[in-house]
N, C-alpha and C. Protein backbone atom coordinates (compact mmCIF):
# COMPACT_ATOMS: atom_id res chain seq x y z
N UNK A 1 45.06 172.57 111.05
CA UNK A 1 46.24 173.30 110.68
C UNK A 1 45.91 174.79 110.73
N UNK A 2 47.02 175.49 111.20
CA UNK A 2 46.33 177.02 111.55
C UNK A 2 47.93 177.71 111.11
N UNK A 3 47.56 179.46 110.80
CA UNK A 3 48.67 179.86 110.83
C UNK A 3 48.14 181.35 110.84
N UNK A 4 49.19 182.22 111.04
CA UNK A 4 49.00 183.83 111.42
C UNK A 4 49.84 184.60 111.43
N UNK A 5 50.01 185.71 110.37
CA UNK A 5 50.64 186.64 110.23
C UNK A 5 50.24 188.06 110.14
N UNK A 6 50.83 189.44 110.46
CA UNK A 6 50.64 190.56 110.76
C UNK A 6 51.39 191.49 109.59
N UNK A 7 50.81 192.54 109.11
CA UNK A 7 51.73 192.98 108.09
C UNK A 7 50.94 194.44 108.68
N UNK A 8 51.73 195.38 109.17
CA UNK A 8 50.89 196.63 109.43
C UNK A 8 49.94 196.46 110.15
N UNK A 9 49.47 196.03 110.80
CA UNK A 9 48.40 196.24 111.53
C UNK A 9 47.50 194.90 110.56
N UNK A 10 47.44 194.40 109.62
CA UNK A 10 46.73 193.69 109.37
C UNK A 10 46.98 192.18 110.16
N UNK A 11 46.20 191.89 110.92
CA UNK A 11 45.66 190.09 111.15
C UNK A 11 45.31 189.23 110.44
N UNK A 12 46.37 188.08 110.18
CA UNK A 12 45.82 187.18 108.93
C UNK A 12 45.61 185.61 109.69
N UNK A 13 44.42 185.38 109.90
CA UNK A 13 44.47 183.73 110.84
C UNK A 13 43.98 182.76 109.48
N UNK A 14 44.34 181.98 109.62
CA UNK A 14 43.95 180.69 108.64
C UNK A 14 43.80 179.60 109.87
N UNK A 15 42.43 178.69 109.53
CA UNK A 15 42.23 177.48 110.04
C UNK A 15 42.18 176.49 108.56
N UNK A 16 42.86 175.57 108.46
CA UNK A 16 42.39 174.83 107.44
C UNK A 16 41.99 173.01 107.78
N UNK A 17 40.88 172.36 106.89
CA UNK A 17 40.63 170.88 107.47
C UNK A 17 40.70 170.37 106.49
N UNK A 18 40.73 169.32 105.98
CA UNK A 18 40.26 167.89 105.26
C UNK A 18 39.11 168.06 105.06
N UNK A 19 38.22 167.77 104.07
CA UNK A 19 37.17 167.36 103.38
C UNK A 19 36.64 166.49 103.25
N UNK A 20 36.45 165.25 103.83
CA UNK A 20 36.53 164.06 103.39
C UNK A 20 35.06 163.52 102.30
N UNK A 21 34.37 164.10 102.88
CA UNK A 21 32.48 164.61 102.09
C UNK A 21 33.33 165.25 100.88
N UNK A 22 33.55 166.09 100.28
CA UNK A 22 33.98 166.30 99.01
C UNK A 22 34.88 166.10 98.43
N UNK A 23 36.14 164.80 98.80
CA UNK A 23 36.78 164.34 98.08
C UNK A 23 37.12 163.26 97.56
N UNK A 24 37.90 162.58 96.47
CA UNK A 24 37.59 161.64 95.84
C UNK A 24 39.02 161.10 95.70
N UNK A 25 39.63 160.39 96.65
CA UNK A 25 40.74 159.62 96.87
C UNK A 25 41.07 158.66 95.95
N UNK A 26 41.90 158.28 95.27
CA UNK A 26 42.93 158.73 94.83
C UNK A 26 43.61 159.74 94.11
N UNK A 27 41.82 160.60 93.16
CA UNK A 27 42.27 161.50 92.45
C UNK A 27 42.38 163.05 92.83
N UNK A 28 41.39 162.43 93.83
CA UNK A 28 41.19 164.95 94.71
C UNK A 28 40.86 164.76 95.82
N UNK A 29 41.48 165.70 96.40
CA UNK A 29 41.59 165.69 98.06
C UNK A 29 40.79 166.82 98.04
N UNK A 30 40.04 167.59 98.84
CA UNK A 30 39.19 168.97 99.14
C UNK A 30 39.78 169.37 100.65
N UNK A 31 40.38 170.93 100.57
CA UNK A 31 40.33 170.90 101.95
C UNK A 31 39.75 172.54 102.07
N UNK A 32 39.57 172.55 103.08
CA UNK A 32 38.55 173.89 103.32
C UNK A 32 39.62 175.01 104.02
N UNK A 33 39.45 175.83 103.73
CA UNK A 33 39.90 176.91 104.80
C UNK A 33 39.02 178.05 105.26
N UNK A 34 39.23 178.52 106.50
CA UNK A 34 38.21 179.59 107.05
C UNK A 34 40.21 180.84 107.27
N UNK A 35 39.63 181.56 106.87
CA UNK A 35 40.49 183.23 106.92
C UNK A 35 39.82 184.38 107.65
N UNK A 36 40.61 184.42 108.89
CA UNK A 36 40.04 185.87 109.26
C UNK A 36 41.44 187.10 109.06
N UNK A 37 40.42 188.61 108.89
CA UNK A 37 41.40 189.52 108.43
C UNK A 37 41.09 190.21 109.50
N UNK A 38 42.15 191.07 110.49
CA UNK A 38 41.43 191.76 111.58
C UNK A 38 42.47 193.03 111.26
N UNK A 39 41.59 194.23 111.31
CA UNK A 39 42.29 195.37 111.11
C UNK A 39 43.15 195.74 112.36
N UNK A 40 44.19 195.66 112.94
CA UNK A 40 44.48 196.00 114.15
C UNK A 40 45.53 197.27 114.47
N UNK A 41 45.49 197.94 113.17
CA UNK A 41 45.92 199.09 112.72
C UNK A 41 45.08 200.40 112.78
N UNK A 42 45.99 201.49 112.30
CA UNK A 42 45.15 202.88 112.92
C UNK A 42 44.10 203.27 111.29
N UNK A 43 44.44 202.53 110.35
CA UNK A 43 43.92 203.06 108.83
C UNK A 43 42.76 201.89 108.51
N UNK A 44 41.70 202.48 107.95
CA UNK A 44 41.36 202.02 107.38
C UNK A 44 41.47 201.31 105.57
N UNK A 45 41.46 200.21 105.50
CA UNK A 45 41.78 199.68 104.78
C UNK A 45 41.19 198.84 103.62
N UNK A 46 41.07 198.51 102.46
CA UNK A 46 40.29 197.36 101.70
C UNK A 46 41.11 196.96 100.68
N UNK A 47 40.43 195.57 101.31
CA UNK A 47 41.33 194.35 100.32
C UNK A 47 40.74 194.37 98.83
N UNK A 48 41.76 194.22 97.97
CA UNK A 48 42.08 194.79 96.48
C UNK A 48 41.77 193.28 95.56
N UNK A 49 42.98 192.59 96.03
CA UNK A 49 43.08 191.43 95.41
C UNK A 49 43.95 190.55 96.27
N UNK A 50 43.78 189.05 95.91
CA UNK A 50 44.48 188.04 96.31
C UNK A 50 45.40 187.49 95.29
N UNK A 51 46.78 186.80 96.53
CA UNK A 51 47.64 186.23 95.31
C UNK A 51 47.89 184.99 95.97
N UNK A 52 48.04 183.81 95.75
CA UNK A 52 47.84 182.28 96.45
C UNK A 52 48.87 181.67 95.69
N UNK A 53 50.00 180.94 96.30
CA UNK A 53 51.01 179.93 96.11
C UNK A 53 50.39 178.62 96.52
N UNK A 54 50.16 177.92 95.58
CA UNK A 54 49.63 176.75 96.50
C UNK A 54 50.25 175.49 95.78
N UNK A 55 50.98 174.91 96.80
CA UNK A 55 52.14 173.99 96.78
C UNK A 55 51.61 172.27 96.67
N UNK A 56 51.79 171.34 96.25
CA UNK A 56 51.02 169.82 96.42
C UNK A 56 52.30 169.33 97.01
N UNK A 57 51.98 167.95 97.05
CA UNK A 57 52.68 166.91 98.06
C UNK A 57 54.00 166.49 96.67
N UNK A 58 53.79 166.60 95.89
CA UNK A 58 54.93 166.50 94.83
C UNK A 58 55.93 167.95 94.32
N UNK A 59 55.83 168.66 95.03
CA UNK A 59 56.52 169.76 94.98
C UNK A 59 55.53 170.81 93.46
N UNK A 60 54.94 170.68 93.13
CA UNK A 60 54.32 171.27 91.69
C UNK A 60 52.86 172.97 92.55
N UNK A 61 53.95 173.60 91.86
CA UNK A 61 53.19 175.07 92.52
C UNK A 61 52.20 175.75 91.18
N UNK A 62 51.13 175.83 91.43
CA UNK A 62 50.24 176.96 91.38
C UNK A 62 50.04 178.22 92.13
N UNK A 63 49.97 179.16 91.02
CA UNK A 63 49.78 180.42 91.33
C UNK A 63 48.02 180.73 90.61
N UNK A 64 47.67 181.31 92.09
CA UNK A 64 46.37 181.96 91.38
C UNK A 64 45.91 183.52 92.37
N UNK A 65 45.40 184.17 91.09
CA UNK A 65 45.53 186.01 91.41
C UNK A 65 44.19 186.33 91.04
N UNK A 66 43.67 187.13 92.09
CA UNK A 66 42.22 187.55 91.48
C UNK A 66 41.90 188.69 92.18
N UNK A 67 40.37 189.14 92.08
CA UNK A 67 40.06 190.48 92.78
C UNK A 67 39.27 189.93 93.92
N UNK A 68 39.57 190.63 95.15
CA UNK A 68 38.73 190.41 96.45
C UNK A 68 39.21 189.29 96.37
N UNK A 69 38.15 188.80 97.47
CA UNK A 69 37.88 187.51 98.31
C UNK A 69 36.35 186.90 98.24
N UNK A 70 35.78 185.87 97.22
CA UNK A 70 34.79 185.26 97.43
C UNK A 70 33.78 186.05 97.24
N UNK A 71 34.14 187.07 96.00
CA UNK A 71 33.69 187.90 95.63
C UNK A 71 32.78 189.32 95.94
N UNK A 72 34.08 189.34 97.33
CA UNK A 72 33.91 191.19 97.76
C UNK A 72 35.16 191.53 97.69
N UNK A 73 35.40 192.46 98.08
CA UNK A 73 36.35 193.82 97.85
C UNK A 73 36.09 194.40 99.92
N UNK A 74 36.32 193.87 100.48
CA UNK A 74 35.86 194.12 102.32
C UNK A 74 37.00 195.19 101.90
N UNK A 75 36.04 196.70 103.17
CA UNK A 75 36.13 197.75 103.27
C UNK A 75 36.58 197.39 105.48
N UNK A 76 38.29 197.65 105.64
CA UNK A 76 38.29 197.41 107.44
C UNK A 76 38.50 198.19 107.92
N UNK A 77 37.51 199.14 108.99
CA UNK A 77 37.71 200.44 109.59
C UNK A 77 38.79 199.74 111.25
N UNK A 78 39.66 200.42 111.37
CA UNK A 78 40.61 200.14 112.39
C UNK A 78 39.79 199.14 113.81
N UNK A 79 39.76 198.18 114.07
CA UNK A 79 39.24 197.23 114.59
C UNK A 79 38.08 196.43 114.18
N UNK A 80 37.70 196.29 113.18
CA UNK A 80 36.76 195.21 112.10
C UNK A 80 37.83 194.48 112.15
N UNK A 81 36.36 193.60 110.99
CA UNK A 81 37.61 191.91 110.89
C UNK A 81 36.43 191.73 110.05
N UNK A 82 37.18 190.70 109.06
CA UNK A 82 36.31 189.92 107.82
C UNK A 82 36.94 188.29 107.75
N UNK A 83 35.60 187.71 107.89
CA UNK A 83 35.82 185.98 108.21
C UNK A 83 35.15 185.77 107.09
N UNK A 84 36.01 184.82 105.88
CA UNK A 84 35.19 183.62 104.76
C UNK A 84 36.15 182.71 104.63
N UNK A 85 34.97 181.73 104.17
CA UNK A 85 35.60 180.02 104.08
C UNK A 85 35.32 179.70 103.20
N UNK A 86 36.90 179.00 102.53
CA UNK A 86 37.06 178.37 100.52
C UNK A 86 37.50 177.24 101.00
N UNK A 87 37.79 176.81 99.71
CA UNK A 87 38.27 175.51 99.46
C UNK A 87 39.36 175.64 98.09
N UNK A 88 40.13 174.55 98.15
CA UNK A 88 41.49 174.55 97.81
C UNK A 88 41.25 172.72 97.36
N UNK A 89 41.02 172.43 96.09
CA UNK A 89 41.31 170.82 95.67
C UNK A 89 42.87 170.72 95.26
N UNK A 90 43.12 169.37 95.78
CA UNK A 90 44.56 169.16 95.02
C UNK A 90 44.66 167.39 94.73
N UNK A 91 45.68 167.58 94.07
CA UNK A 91 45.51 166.08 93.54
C UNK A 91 46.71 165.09 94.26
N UNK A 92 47.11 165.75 95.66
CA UNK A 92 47.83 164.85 96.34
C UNK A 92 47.01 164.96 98.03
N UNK A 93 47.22 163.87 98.87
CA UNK A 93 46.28 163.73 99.96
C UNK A 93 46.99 165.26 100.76
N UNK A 94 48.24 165.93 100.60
CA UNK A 94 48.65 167.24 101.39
C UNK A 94 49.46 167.70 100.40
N UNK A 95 49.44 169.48 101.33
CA UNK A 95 50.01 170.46 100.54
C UNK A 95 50.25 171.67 101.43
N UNK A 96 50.31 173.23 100.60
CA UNK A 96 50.60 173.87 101.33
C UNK A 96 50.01 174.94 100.96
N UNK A 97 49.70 175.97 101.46
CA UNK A 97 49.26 177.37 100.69
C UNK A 97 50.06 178.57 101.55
N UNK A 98 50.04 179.47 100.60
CA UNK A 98 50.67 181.16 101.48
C UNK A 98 50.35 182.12 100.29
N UNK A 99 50.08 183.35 100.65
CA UNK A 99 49.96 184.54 99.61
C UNK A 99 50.49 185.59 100.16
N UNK A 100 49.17 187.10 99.53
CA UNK A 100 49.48 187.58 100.04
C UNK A 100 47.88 188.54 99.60
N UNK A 101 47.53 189.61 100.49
CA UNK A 101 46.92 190.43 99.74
C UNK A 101 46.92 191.72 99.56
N UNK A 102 46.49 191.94 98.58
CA UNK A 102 46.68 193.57 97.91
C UNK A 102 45.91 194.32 99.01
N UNK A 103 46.05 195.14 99.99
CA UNK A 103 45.19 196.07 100.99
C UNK A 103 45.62 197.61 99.95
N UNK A 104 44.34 198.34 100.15
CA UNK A 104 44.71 199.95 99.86
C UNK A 104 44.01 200.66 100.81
N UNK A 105 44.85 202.03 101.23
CA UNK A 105 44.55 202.83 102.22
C UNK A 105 43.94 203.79 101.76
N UNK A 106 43.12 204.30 102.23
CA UNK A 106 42.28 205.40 102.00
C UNK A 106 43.39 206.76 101.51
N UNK A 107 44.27 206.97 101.62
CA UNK A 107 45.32 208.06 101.16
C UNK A 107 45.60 207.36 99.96
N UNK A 108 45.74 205.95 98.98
CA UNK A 108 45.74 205.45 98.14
C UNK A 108 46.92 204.37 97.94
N UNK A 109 47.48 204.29 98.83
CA UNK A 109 48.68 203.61 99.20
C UNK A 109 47.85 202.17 99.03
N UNK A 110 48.73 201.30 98.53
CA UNK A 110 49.14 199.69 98.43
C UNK A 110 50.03 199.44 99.33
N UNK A 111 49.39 197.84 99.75
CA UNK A 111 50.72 197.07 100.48
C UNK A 111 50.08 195.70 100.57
N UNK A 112 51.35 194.81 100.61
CA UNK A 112 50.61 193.12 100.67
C UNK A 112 50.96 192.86 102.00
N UNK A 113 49.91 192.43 102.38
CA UNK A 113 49.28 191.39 103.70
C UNK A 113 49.57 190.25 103.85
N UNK A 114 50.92 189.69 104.44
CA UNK A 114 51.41 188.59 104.24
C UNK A 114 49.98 187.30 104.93
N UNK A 115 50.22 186.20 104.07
CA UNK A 115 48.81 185.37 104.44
C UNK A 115 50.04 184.07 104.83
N UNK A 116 50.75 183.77 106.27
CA UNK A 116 51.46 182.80 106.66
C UNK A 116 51.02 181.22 105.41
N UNK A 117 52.28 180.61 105.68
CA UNK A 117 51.52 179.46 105.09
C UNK A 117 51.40 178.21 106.01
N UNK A 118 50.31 177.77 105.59
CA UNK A 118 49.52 176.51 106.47
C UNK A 118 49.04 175.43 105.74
N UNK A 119 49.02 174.47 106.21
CA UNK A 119 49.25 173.31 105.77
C UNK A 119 48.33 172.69 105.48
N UNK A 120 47.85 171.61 104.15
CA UNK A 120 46.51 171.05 103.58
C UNK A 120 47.13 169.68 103.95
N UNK A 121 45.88 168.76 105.05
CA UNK A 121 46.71 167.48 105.07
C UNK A 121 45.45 166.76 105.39
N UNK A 122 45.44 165.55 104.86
CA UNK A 122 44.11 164.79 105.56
C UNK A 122 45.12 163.91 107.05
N UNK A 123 43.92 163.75 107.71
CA UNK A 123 44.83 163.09 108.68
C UNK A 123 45.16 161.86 108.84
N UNK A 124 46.92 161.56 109.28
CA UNK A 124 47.41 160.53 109.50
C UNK A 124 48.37 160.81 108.12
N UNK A 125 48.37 161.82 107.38
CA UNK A 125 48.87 162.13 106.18
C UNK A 125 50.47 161.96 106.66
N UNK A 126 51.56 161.61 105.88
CA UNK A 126 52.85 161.78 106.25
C UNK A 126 53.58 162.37 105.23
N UNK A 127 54.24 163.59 105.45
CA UNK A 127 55.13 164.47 104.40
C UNK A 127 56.28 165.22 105.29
């Protein structure tokens, strides 16, 4: 499952998979995601904080907000890019995620980085 959105010059790719090594069917599903951020804008930029909607197969949403990503704060000079890979448990076999993130510009300006949403599913999953 993949998805990609642009907010200013920012590149947001999501790949996400199934877990099947770290999850425990009937009660937790694990699915992984890899995120790349590609600056494709004229400013340099660094990500502040994250904000994550993350949806289960029964309609029941979590919200979770924090600083950075996987505990940096990435600094993107106009063509960089920053790639890390999390994980996301839920207690139905699919789901969904989307955010957004806090970027600040070196002039001091804020803006959120839309993060598309993409889909948590083991496969053969039906929703």
């Amino acid at each position: 499952m993949s998805s990609e959105a642009t907010t200013r010059g920012i590149r947001v790719r999501v790949r996400s998979r199934y877990s099947p090594d770290h999850s425990q069917p009937p009660e937790r599903w694990l699915f992984v995601y890899t995120i790349e951020i590609a600056n494709e804008g004229e400013d340099t930029v660094q990500l502040i904080s994250r904000h994550w909607v993350i949806t289960d197969a029964h309609g029941e949403v979590e919200e979770v907000r924090g600083p950075g990503v996987v505990g940096v704060q990435p600094v993107l000079p106009p063509g960089e890019s920053f790639e890390y890979t999390s994980f996301c448990p839920l207690t139905t076999p699919f789901g969904s995620m989307q955010g957004t993130y806090q970027m600040l510009t070196e002039e001091g300006e804020t803006f959120e980085a839309e993060i598309a949403t993409f889909r948590l599913s083991t496969p053969y999953a039906v929703n």
